[in-house]
C-alpha atoms as a PDB file:
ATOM      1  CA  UNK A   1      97.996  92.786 109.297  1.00  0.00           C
ATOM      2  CA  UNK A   2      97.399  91.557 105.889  1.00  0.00           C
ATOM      3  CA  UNK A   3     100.506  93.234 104.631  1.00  0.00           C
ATOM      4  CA  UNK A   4     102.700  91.751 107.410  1.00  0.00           C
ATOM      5  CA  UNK A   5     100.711  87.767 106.352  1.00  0.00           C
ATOM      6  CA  UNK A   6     102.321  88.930 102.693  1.00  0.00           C
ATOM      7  CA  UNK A   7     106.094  89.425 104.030  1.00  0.00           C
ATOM      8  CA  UNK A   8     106.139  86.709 106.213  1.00  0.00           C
ATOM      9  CA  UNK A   9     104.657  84.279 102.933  1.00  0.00           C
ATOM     10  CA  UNK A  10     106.962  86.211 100.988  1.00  0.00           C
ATOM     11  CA  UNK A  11     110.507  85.573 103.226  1.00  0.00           C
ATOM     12  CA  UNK A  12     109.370  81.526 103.758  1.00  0.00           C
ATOM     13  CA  UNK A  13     108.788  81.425 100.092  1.00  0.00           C
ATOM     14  CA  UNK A  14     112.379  82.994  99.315  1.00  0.00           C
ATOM     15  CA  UNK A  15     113.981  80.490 102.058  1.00  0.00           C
ATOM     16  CA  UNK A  16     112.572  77.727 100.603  1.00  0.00           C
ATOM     17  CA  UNK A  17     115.121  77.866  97.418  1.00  0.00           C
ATOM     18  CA  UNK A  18     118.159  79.821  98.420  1.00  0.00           C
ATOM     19  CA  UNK A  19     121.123  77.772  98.787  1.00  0.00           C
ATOM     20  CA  UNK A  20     124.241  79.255 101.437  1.00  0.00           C
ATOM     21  CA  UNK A  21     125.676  81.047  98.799  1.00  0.00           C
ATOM     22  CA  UNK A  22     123.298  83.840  96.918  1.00  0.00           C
ATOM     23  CA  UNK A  23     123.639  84.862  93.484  1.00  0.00           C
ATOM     24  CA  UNK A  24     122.968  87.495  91.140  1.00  0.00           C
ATOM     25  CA  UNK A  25     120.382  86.888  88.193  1.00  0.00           C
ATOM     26  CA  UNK A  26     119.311  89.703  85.860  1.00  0.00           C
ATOM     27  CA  UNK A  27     115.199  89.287  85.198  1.00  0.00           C
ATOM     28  CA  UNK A  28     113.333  90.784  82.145  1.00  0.00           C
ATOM     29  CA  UNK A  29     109.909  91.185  83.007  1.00  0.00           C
ATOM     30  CA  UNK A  30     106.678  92.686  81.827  1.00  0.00           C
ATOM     31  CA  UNK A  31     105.568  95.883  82.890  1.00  0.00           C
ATOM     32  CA  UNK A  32     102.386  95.085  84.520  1.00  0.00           C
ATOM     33  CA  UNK A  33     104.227  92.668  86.562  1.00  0.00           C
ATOM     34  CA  UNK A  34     107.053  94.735  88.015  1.00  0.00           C
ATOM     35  CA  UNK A  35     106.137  95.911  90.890  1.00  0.00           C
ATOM     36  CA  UNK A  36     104.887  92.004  92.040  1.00  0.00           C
ATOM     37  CA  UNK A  37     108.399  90.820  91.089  1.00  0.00           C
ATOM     38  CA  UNK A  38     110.483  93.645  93.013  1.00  0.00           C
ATOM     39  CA  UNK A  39     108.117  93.398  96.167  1.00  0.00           C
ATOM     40  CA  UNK A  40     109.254  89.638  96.258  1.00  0.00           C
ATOM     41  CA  UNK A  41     113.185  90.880  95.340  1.00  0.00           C
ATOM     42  CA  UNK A  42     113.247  93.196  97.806  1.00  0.00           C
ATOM     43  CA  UNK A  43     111.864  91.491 100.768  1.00  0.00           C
ATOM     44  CA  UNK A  44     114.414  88.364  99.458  1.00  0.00           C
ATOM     45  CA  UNK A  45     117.584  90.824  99.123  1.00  0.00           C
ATOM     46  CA  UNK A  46     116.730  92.133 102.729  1.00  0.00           C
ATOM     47  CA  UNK A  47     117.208  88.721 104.275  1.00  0.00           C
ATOM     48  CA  UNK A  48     120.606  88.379 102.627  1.00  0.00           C
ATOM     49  CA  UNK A  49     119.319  85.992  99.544  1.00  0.00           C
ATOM     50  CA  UNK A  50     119.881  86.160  95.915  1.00  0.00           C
ATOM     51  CA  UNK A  51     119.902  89.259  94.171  1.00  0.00           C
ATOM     52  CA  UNK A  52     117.746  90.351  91.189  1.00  0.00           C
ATOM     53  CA  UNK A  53     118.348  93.026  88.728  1.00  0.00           C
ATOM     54  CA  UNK A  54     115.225  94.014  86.781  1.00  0.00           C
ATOM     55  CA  UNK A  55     114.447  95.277  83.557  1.00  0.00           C
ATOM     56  CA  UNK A  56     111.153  95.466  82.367  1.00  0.00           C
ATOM     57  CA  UNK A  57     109.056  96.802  79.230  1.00  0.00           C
ATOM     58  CA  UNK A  58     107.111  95.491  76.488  1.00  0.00           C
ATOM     59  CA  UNK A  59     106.807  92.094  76.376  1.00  0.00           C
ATOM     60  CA  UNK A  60     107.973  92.583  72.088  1.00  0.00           C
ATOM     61  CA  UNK A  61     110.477  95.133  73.402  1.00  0.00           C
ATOM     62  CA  UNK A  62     112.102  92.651  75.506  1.00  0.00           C
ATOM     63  CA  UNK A  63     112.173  89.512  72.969  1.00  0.00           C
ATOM     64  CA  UNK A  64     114.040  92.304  70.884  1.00  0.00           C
ATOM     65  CA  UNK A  65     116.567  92.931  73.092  1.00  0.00           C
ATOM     66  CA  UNK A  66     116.705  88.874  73.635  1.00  0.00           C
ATOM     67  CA  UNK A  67     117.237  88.061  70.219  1.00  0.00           C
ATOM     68  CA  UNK A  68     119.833  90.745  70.180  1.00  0.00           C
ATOM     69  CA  UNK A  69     122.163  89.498  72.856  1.00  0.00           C
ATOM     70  CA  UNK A  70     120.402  91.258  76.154  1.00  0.00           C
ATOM     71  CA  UNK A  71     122.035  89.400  78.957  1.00  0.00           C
ATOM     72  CA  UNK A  72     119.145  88.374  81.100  1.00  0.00           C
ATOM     73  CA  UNK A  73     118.592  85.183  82.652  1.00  0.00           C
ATOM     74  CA  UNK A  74     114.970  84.463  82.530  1.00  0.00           C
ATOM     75  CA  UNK A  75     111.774  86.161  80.938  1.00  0.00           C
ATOM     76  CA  UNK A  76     108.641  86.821  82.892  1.00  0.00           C
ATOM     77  CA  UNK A  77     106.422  87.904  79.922  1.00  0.00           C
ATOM     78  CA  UNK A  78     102.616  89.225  79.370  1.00  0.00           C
ATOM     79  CA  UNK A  79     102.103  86.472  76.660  1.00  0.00           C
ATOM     80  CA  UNK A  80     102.404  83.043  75.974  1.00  0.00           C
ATOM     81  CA  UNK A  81     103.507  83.548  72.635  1.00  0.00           C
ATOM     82  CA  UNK A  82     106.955  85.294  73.136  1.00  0.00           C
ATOM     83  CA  UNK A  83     108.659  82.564  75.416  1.00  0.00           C
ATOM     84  CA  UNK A  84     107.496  80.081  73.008  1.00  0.00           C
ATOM     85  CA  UNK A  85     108.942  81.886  69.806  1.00  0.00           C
ATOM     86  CA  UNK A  86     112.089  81.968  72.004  1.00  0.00           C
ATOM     87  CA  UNK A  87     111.731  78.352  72.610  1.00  0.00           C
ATOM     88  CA  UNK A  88     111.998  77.922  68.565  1.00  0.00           C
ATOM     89  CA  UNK A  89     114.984  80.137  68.433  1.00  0.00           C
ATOM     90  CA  UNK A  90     116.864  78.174  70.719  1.00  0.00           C
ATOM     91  CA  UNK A  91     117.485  80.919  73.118  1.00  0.00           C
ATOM     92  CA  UNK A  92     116.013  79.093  76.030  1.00  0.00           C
ATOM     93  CA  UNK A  93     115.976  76.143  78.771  1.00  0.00           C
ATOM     94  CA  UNK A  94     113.956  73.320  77.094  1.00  0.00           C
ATOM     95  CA  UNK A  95     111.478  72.103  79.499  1.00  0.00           C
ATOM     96  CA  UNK A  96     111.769  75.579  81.321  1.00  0.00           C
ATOM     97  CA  UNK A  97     108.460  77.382  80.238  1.00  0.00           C
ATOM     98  CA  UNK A  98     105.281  77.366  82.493  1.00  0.00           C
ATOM     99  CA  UNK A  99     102.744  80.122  83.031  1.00  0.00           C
ATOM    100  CA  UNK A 100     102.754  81.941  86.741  1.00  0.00           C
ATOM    101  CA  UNK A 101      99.870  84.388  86.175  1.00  0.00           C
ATOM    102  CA  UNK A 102      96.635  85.013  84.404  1.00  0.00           C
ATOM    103  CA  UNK A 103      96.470  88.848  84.016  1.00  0.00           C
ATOM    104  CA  UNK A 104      92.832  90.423  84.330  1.00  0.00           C
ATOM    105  CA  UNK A 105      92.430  93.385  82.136  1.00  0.00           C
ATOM    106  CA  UNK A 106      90.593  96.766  83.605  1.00  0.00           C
ATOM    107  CA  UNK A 107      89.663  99.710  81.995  1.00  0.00           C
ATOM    108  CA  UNK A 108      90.698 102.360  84.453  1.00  0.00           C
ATOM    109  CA  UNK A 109      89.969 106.371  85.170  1.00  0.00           C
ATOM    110  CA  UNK A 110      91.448 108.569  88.107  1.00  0.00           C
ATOM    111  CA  UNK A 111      87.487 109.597  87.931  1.00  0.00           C
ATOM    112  CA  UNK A 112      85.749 108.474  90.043  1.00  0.00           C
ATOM    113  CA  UNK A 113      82.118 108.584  88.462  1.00  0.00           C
ATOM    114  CA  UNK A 114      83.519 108.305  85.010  1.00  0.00           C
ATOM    115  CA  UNK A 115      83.837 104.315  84.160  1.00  0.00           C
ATOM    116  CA  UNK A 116      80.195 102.818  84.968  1.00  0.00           C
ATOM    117  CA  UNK A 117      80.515  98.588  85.525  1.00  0.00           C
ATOM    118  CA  UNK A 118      79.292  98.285  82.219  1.00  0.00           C
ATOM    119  CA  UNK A 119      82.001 100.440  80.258  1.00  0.00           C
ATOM    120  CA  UNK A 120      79.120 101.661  78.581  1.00  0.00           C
ATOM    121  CA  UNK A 121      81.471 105.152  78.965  1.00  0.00           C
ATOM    122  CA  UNK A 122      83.588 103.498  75.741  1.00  0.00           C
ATOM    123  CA  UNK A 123      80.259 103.694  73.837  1.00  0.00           C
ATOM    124  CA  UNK A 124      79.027 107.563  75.030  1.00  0.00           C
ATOM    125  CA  UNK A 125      81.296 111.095  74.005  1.00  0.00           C
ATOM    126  CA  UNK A 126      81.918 111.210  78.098  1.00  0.00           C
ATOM    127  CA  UNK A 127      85.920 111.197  77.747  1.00  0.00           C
ATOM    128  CA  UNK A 128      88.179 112.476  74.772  1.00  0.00           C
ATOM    129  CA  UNK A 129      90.916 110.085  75.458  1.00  0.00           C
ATOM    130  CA  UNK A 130      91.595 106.731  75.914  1.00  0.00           C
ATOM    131  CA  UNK A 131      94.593 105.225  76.413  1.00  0.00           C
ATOM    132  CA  UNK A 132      95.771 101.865  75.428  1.00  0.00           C
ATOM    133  CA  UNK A 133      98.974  99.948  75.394  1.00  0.00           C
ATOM    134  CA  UNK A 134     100.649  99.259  71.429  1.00  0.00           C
ATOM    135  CA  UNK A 135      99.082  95.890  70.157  1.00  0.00           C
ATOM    136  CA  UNK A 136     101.960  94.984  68.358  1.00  0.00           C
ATOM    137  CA  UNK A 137     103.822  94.961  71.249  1.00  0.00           C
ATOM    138  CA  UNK A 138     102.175  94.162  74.802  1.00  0.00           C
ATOM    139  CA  UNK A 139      99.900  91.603  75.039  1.00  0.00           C
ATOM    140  CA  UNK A 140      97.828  93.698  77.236  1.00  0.00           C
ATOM    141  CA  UNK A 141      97.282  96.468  74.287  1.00  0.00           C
ATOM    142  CA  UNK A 142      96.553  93.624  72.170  1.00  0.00           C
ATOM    143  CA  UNK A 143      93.643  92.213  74.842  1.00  0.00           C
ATOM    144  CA  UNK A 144      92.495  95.952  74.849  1.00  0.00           C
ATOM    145  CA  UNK A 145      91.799  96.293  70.823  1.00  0.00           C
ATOM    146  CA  UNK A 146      90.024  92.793  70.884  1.00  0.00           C
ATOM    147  CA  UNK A 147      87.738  94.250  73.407  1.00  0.00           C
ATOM    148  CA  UNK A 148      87.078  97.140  71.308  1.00  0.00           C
ATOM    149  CA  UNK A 149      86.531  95.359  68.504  1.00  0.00           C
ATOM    150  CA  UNK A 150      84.055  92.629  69.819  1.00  0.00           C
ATOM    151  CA  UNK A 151      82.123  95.950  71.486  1.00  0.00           C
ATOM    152  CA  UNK A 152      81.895  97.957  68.376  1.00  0.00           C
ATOM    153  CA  UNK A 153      83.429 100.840  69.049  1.00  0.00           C
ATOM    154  CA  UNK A 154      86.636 100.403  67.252  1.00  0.00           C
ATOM    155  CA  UNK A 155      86.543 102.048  63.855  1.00  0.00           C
ATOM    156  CA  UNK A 156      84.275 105.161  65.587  1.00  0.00           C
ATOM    157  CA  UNK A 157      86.960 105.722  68.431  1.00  0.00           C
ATOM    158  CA  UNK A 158      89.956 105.517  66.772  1.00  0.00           C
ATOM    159  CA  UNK A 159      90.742 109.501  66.782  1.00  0.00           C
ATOM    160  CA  UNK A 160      90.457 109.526  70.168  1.00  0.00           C
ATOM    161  CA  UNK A 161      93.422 106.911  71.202  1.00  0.00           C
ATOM    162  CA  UNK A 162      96.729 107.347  72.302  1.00  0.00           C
ATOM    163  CA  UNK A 163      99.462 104.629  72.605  1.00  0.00           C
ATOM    164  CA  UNK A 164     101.941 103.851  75.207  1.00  0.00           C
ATOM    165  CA  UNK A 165     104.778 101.230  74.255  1.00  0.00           C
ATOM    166  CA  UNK A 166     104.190  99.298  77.348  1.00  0.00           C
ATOM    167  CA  UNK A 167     100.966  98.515  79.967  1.00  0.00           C
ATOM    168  CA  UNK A 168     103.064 100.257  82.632  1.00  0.00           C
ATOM    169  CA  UNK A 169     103.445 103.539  80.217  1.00  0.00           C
ATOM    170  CA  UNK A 170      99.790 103.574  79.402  1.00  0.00           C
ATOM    171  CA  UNK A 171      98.907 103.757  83.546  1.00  0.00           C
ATOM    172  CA  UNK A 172     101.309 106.715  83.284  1.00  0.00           C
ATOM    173  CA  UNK A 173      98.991 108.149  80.891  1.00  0.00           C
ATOM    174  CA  UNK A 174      96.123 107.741  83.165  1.00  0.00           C
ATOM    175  CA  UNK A 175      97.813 108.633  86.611  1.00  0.00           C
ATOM    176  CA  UNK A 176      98.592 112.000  85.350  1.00  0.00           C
ATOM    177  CA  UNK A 177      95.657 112.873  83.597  1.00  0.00           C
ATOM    178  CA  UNK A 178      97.232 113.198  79.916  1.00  0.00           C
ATOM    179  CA  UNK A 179      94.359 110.341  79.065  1.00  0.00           C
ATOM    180  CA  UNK A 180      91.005 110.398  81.076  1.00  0.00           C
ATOM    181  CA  UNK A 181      90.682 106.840  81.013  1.00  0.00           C
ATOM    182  CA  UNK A 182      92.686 103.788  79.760  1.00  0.00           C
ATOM    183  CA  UNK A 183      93.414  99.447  79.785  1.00  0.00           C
ATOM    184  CA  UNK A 184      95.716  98.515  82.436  1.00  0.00           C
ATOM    185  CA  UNK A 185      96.283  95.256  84.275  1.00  0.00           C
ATOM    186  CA  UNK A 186      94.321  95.141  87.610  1.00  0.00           C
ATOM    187  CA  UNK A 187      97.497  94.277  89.183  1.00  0.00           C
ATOM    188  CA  UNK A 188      99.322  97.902  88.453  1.00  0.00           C
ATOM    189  CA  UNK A 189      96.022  98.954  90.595  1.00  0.00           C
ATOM    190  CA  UNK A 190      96.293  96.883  93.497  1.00  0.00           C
ATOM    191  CA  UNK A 191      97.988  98.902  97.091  1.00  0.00           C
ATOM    192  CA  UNK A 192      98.857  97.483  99.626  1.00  0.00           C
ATOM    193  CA  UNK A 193      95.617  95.114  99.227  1.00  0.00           C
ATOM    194  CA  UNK A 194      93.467  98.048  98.680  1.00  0.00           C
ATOM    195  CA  UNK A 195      92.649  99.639  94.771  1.00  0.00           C
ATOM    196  CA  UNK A 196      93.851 102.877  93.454  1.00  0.00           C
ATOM    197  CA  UNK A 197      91.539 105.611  93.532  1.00  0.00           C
ATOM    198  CA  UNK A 198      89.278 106.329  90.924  1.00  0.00           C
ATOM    199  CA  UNK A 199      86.612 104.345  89.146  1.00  0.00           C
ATOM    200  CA  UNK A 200      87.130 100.734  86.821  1.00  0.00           C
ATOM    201  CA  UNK A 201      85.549  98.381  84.977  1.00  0.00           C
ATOM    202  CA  UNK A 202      86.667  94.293  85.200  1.00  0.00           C
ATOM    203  CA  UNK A 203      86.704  93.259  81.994  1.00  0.00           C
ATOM    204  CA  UNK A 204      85.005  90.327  81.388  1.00  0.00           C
ATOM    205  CA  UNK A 205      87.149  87.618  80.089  1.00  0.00           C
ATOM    206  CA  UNK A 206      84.811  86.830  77.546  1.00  0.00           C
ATOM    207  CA  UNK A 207      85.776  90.054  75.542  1.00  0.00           C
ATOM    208  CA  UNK A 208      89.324  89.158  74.973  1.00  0.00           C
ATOM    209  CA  UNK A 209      91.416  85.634  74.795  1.00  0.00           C
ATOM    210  CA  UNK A 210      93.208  84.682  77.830  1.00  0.00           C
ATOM    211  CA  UNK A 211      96.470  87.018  79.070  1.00  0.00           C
ATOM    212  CA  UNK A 212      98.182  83.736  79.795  1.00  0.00           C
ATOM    213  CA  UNK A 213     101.570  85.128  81.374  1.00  0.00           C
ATOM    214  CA  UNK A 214     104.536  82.426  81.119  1.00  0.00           C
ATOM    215  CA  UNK A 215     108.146  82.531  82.271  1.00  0.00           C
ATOM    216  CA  UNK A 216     111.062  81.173  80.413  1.00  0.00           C
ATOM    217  CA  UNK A 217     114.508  80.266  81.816  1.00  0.00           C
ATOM    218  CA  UNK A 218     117.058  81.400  79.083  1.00  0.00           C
ATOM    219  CA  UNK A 219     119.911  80.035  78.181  1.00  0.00           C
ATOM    220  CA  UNK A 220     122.433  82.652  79.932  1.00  0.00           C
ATOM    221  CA  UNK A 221     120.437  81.980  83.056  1.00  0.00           C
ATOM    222  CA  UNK A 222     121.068  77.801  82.558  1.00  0.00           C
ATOM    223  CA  UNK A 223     123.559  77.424  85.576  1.00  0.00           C
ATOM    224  CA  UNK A 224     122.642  80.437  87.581  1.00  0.00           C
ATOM    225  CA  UNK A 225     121.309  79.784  91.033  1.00  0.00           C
ATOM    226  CA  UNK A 226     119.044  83.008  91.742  1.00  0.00           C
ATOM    227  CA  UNK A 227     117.224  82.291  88.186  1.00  0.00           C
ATOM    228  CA  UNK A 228     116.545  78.869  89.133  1.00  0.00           C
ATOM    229  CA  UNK A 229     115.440  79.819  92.562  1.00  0.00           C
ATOM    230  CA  UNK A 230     112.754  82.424  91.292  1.00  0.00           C
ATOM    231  CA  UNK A 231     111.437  79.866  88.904  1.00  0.00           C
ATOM    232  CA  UNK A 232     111.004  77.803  91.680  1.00  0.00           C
ATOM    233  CA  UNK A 233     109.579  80.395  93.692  1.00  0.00           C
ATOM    234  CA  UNK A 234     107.011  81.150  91.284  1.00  0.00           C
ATOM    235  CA  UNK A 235     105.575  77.867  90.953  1.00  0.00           C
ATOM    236  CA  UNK A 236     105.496  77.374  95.072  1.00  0.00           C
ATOM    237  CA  UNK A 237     102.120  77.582  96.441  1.00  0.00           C
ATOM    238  CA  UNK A 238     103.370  80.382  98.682  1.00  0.00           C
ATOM    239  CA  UNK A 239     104.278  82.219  95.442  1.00  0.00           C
ATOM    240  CA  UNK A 240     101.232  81.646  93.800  1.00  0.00           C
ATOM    241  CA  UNK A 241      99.608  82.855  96.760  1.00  0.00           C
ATOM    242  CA  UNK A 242     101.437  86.018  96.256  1.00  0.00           C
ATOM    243  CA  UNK A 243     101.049  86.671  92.750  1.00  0.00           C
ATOM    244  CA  UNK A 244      96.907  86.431  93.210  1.00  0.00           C
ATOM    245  CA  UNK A 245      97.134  88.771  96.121  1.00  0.00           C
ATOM    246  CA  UNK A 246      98.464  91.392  93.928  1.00  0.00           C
ATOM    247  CA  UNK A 247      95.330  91.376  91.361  1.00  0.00           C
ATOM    248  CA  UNK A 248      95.852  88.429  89.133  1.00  0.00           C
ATOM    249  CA  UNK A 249      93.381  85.723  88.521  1.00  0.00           C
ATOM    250  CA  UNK A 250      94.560  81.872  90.080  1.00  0.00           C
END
């Protein structure tokens, strides 16, 4: 039942911004909020509305490819920082940028009695690896080592880290057991309403500065009706509704 509330939110919050003819827009977006983003492209291409092609990585990987002539049309990032720095470039929409999620960072194990609601377990010699998404390039990784650091447990762990380039290749790590535990965004964990398997601990925002995730309409994307719509779409009550269902904070 809930799942069938979410489509039927999901098609009147599409309907609300496509005009009668559909376009194409091509969408870079941040790992951890891929699959949020295609579950609202799908359900929209399915009713005969705009189409979005979808790219996603790093949020640094993606300003990258930006700066170096990626055609995309908009930016969903993991940061606040990256549409802004395209902002000063001149790559993007003045007046375009607004944030349309607060990501809530987990520390996550398949395990199921392995992560205590503490994470005292980053403190103990229970696990030999830890995964964690590069700082330098996903705001998510970067959340992760400030956690670390304000717990103490940074210089003594080190050994025992592994990167991924992105927050979505990190829950790779996880989901097939090449790290025992690892930060990921709640929202890569959330099924169908229900969590993934395993055992987590929410961590508290008080470890880390705010994931503030913002959108960006770029300059390619300037005339193009499906970019415009999704912006739109994301600010709608019905798509805010939507984007907290899926495991991020209001």
């Amino acid at each position: 039942m809930k799942s069938l509330r979410l489509a039927s939110l999901t098609l009147f919050l599409f309907s609300c911004f496509v005009p009668a003819v559909a376009g194409v827009a091509t969408v870079a977006v941040a790992s951890n909020f891929a699959p949020t983003l295609k579950a609202l492209a799908t359900l929209a291409e399915k009713e005969g509305a705009h189409q979005y092609r979808i790219v996603n990585g790093a949020t640094g990987a993606l300003y990258a490819q930006i700066r170096n002539g990626a055609p995309f049309d908009l930016l969903l990032a993991a940061d606040s920082a990256t549409p802004e720095r395209l902002e000063k470039d001149g790559l993007s929409v003045p007046g375009s940028r607004f944030t349309y999620a607060t990501g809530q960072l987990v520390l996550w194990s398949t395990q199921p009695q392995l992560i205590d609601a503490q994470g005292a377990v980053l403190k103990s010699t229970r696990y030999q690896t830890l995964a964690l998404a590069n700082p330098k390039t996903a705001p998510y990784g970067a959340a992760a080592q400030a956690v670390l650091q304000q717990l103490g447990v940074q210089a003594a762990g080190t050994q025992r880290w592994v990167q991924g380039e992105s927050v979505g290749q990190t829950l790779s790590m996880v989901a097939t057991g090449h790290a025992e535990l690892g930060f990921v965004a709640l929202s890569q964990l959330v099924q169908a309403g229900q969590l993934a398997r395993g055992s987590l601990w929410r961590v508290p925002v008080a470890l880390h500065p705010p994931i503030r995730q913002d959108a960006i309409l770029l300059r390619r994307g300037q005339d193009n009706a499906a970019a415009q719509a999704l912006m739109s779409a994301l600010q709608s009550p019905a798509g805010k509704a939507l984007i907290q269902s899926h495991g991020y904070q209001p």
